[in-house]
Protein backbone atom coordinates (compact mmCIF):
# COMPACT_ATOMS: atom_id res chain seq x y z
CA UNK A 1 1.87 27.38 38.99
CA UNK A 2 -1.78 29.03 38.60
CA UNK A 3 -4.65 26.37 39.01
CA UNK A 4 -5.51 26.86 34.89
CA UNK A 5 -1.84 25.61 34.11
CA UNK A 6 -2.29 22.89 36.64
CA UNK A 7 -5.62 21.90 35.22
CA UNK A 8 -4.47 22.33 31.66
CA UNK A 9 -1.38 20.17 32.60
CA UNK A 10 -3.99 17.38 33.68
CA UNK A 11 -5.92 17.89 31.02
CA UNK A 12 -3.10 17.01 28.53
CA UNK A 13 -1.61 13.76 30.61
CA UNK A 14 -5.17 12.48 29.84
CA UNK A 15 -5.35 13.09 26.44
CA UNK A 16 -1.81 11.53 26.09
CA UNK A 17 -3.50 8.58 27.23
CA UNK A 18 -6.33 8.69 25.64
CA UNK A 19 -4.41 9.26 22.38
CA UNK A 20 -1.91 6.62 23.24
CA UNK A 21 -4.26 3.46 24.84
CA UNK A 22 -7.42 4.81 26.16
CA UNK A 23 -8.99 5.74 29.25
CA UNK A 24 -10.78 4.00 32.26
CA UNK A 25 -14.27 5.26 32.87
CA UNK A 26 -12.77 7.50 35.87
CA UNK A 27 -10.16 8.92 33.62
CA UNK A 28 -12.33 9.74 30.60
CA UNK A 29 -14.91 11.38 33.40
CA UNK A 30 -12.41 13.39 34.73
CA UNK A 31 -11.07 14.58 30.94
CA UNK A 32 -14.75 15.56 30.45
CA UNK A 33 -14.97 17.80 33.41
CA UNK A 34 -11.73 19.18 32.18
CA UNK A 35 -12.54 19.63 28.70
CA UNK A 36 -15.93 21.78 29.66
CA UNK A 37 -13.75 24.46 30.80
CA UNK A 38 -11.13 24.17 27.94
CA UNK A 39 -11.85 21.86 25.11
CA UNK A 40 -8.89 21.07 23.05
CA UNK A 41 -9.09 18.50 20.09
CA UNK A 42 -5.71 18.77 18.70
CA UNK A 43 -4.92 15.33 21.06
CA UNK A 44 -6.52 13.75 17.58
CA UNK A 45 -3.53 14.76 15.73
CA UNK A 46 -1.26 12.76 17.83
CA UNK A 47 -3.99 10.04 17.58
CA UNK A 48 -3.87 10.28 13.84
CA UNK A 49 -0.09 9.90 14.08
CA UNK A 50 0.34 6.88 15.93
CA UNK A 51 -2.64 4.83 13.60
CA UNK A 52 -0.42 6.08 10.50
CA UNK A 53 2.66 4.93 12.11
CA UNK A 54 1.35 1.35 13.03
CA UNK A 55 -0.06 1.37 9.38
CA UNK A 56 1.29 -2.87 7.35
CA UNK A 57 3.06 -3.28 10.69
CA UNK A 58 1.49 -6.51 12.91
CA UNK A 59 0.97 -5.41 15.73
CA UNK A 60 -1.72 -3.03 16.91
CA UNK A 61 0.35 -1.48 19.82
CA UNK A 62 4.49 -1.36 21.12
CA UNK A 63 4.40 -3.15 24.82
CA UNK A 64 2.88 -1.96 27.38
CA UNK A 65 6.73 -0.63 29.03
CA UNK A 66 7.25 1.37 25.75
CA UNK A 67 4.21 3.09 25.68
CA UNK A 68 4.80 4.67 28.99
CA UNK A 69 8.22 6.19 27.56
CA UNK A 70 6.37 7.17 24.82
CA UNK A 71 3.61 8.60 26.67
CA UNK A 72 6.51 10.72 29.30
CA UNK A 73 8.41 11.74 26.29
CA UNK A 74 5.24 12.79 24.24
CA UNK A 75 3.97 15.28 27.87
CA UNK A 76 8.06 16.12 27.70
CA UNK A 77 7.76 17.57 24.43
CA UNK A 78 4.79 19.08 24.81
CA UNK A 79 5.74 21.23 28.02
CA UNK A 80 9.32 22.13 26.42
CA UNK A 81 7.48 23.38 23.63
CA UNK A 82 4.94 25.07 25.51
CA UNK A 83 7.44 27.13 27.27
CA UNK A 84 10.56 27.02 24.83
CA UNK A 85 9.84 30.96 24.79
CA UNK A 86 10.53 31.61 28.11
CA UNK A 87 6.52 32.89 28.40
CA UNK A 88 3.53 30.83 29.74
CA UNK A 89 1.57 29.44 26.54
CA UNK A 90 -1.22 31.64 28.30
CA UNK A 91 0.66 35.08 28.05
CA UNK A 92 1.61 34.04 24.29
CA UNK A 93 -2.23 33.91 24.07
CA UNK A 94 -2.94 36.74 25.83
CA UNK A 95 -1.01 38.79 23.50
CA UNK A 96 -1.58 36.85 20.17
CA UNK A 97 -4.50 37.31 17.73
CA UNK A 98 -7.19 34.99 17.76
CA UNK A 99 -5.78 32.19 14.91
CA UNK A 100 -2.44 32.49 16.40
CA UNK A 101 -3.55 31.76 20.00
CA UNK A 102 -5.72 28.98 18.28
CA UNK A 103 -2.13 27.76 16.88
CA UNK A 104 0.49 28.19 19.94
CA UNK A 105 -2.21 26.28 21.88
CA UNK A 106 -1.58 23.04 19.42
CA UNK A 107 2.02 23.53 19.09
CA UNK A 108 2.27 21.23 21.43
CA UNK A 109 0.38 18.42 20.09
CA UNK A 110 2.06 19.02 17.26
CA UNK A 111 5.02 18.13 18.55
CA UNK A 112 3.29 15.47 20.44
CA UNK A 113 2.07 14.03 17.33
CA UNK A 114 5.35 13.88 15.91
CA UNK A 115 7.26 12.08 19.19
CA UNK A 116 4.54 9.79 18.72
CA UNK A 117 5.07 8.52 15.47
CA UNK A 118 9.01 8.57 15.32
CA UNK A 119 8.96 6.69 18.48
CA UNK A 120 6.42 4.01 17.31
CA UNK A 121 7.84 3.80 14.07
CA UNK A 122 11.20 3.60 15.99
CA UNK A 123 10.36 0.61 18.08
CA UNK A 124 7.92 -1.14 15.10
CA UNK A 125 9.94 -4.20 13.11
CA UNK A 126 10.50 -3.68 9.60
CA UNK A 127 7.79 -6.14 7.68
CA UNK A 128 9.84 -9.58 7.03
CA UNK A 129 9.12 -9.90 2.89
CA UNK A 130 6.57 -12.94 2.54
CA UNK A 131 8.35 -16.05 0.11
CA UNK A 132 5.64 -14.68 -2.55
CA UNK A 133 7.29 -11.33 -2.41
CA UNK A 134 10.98 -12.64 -2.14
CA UNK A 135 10.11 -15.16 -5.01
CA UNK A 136 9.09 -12.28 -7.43
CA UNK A 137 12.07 -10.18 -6.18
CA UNK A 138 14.36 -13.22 -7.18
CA UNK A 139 12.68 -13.67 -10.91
CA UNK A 140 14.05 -9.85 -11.30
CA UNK A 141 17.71 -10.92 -11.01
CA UNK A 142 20.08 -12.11 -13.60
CA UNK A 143 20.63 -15.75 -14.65
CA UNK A 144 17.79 -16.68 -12.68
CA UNK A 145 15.85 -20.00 -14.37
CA UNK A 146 12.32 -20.74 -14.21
CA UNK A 147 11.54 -24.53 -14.77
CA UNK A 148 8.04 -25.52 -14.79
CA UNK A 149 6.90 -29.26 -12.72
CA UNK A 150 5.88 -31.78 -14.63
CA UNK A 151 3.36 -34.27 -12.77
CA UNK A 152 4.45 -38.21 -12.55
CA UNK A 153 2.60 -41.15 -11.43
CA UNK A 154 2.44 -40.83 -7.91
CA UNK A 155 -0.76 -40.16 -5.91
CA UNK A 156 0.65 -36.81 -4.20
CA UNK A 157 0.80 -35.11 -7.94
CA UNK A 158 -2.86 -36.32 -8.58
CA UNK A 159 -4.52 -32.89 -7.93
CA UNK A 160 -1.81 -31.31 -9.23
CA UNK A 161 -2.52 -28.29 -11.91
CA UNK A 162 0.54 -25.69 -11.58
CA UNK A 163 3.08 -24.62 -10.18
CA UNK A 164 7.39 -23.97 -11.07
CA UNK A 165 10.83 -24.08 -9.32
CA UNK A 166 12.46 -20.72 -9.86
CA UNK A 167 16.81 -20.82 -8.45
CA UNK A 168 19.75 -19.13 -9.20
CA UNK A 169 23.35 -20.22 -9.23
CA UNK A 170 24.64 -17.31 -8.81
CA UNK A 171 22.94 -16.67 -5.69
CA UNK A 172 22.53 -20.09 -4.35
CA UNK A 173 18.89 -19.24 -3.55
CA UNK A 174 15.62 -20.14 -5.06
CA UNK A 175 11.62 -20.97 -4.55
CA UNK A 176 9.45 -23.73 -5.35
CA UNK A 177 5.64 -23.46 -6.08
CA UNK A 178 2.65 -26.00 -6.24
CA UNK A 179 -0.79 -25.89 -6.78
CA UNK A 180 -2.73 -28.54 -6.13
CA UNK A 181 -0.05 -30.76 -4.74
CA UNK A 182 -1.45 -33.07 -1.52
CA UNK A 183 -1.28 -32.02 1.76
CA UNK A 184 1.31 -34.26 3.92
CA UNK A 185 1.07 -35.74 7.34
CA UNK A 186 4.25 -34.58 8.75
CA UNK A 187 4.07 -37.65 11.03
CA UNK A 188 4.11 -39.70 8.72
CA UNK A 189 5.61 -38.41 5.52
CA UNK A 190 7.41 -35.49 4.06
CA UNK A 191 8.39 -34.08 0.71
CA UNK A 192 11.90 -33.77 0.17
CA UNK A 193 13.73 -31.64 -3.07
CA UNK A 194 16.68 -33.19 -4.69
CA UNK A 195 18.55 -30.64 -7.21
CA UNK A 196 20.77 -32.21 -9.74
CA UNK A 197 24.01 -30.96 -10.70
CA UNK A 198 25.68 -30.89 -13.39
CA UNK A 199 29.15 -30.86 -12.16
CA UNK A 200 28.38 -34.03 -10.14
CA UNK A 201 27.48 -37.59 -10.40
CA UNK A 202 23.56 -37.66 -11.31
CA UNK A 203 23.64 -40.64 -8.13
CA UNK A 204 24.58 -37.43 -5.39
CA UNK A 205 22.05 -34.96 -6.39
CA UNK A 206 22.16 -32.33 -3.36
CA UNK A 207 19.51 -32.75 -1.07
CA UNK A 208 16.97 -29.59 -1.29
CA UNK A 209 15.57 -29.71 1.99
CA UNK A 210 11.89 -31.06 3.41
CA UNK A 211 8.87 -29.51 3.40
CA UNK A 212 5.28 -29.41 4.19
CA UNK A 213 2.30 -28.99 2.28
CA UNK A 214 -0.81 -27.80 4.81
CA UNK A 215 -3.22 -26.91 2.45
CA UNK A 216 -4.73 -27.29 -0.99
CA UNK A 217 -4.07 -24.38 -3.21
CA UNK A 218 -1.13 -22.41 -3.94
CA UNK A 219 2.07 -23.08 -1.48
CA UNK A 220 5.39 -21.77 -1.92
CA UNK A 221 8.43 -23.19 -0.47
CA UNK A 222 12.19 -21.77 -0.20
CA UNK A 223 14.80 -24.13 -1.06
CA UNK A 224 17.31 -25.06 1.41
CA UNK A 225 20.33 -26.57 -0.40
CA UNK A 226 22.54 -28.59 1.82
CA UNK A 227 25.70 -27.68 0.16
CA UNK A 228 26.72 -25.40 -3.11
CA UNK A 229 24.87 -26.04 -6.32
CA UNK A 230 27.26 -25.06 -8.59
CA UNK A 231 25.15 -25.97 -12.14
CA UNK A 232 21.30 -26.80 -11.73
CA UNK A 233 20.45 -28.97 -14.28
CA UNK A 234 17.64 -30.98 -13.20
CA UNK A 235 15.00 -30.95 -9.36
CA UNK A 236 13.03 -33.61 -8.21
CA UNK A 237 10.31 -34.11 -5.45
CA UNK A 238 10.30 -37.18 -3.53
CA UNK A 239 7.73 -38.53 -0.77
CA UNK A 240 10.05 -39.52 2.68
CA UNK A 241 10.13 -40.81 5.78
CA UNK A 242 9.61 -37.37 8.40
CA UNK A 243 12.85 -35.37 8.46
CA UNK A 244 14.05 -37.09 5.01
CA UNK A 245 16.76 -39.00 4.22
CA UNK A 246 20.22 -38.52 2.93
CA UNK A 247 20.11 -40.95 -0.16
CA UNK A 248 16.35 -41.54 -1.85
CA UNK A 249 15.36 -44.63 -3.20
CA UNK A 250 12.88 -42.38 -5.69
CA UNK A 251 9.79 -45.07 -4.98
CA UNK A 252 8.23 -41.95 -4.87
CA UNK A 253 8.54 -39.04 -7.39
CA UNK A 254 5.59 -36.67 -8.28
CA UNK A 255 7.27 -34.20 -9.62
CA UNK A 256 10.13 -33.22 -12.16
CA UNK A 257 11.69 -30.14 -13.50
CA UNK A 258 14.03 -29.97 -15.65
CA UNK A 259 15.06 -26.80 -17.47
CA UNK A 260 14.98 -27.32 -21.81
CA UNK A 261 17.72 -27.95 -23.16
């Protein structure tokens, strides 16, 4: 191996690096020394491709184990495809016009670029659907209802100004959502749903699941019914004891919905 390739395969480790998580001061001195002799910016594509590929995800960056596999199979790629001809990059040049030397000397951040992104997209978690975005997705379905609240004499529905209970039957799923409704100490307190159904005795309604409310403003909740609703016909919020209770003595009731008709 001539000193240029050695150099030149230097030179590309560090822009791997630099392109995948940044270089110590000694590093990026060293790529500088390198780069005065043959200064290469097509490293930025592969940069380019990993910032696209971590584009709505969480997390800036995989762990710190899968960027090294990244990194060896991104300096793979790139020698594979630097001598996938059976030629040195540097006779291809050699012989090549000046654009196409220009080319066959990114080819391999190319494919760099591209290892990079499959392989971050590859590790990257698919974004979990907030409960706004699963609510709206659940209004699109069939036989869904959408019963507004309606605010009772309680102290917890005293800022109240909005908000609706949106389930289906058929899919045993649904969302509730407040504005305005008081924040709870969970110590001390919780809100509890109670959904009503018609196929039962109004005395059983099936308990909803409890919930929290942190913060003034809009809050939206996803119903967790203990057993099968099988028809809906009337939900109620009551103020409990922490982790609820499994029959209510409704002391407590700030809100009703109760779909018309």
């Amino acid at each position: 191996m001539t000193a240029q390739n050695t150099e030149r395969d230097r030179m590309e480790e560090l822009l791997a690096e630099h392109a995948l998580s940044g270089l110590s001061a000694e590093d990026a001195a060293v790529l500088a020394e390198l780069e005065a002799g043959e200064h290469d910016e097509s490293y930025e594509l592969a940069a380019a491709a990993l910032e696209l590929a971590l584009v709505d995800h969480e997390q800036a960056s995989p762990p710190a184990e899968v960027m090294e596999r990244i990194k060896a199979g991104v300096l793979a790629h790139a020698a594979a495809s630097r001598t996938a001809t059976g030629r040195t990059q540097d006779a291809v040049e050699e012989e090549a016009p000046a654009p196409l030397a220009v080319l066959f000397r990114a080819l391999p951040w190319l494919a760099a670029a591209a290892a990079i992104a499959l392989a971050a997209v590859a590790w990257m978690p698919a974004r979990t659907p907030s409960f706004s975005d699963q609510r709206v997705a659940l209004l699109e379905s069939p036989g869904v209802m959408t019963v507004a609240w309606q605010a009772l004499e309680d102290p917890a529905a005293a800022g109240y100004t909005d908000g609706d209970v949106v389930w289906s039957d058929a899919l045993q799923q649904g969302y509730m959502r407040f504005v305005g409704l008081e924040p709870n100490d969970p110590l001390k307190e919780q809100y509890q749903l109670w959904i009503f159904d018609a196929s039962r005795s109004a005395d059983h309604p099936v308990d909803g699941g409890v919930f929290n409310v942190n913060e003034a403003g809009e809050v939206i909740v996803p119903i967790d019914a203990k057993i099968r609703v099988n028809q809906a016909s009337m939900f109620a919020i009551t103020v409990e004891r922490p982790g609820g209770v499994v029959v209510s003595d409704r002391s407590r009731l700030p809100l009703l919905a109760q779909p018309a008709g």
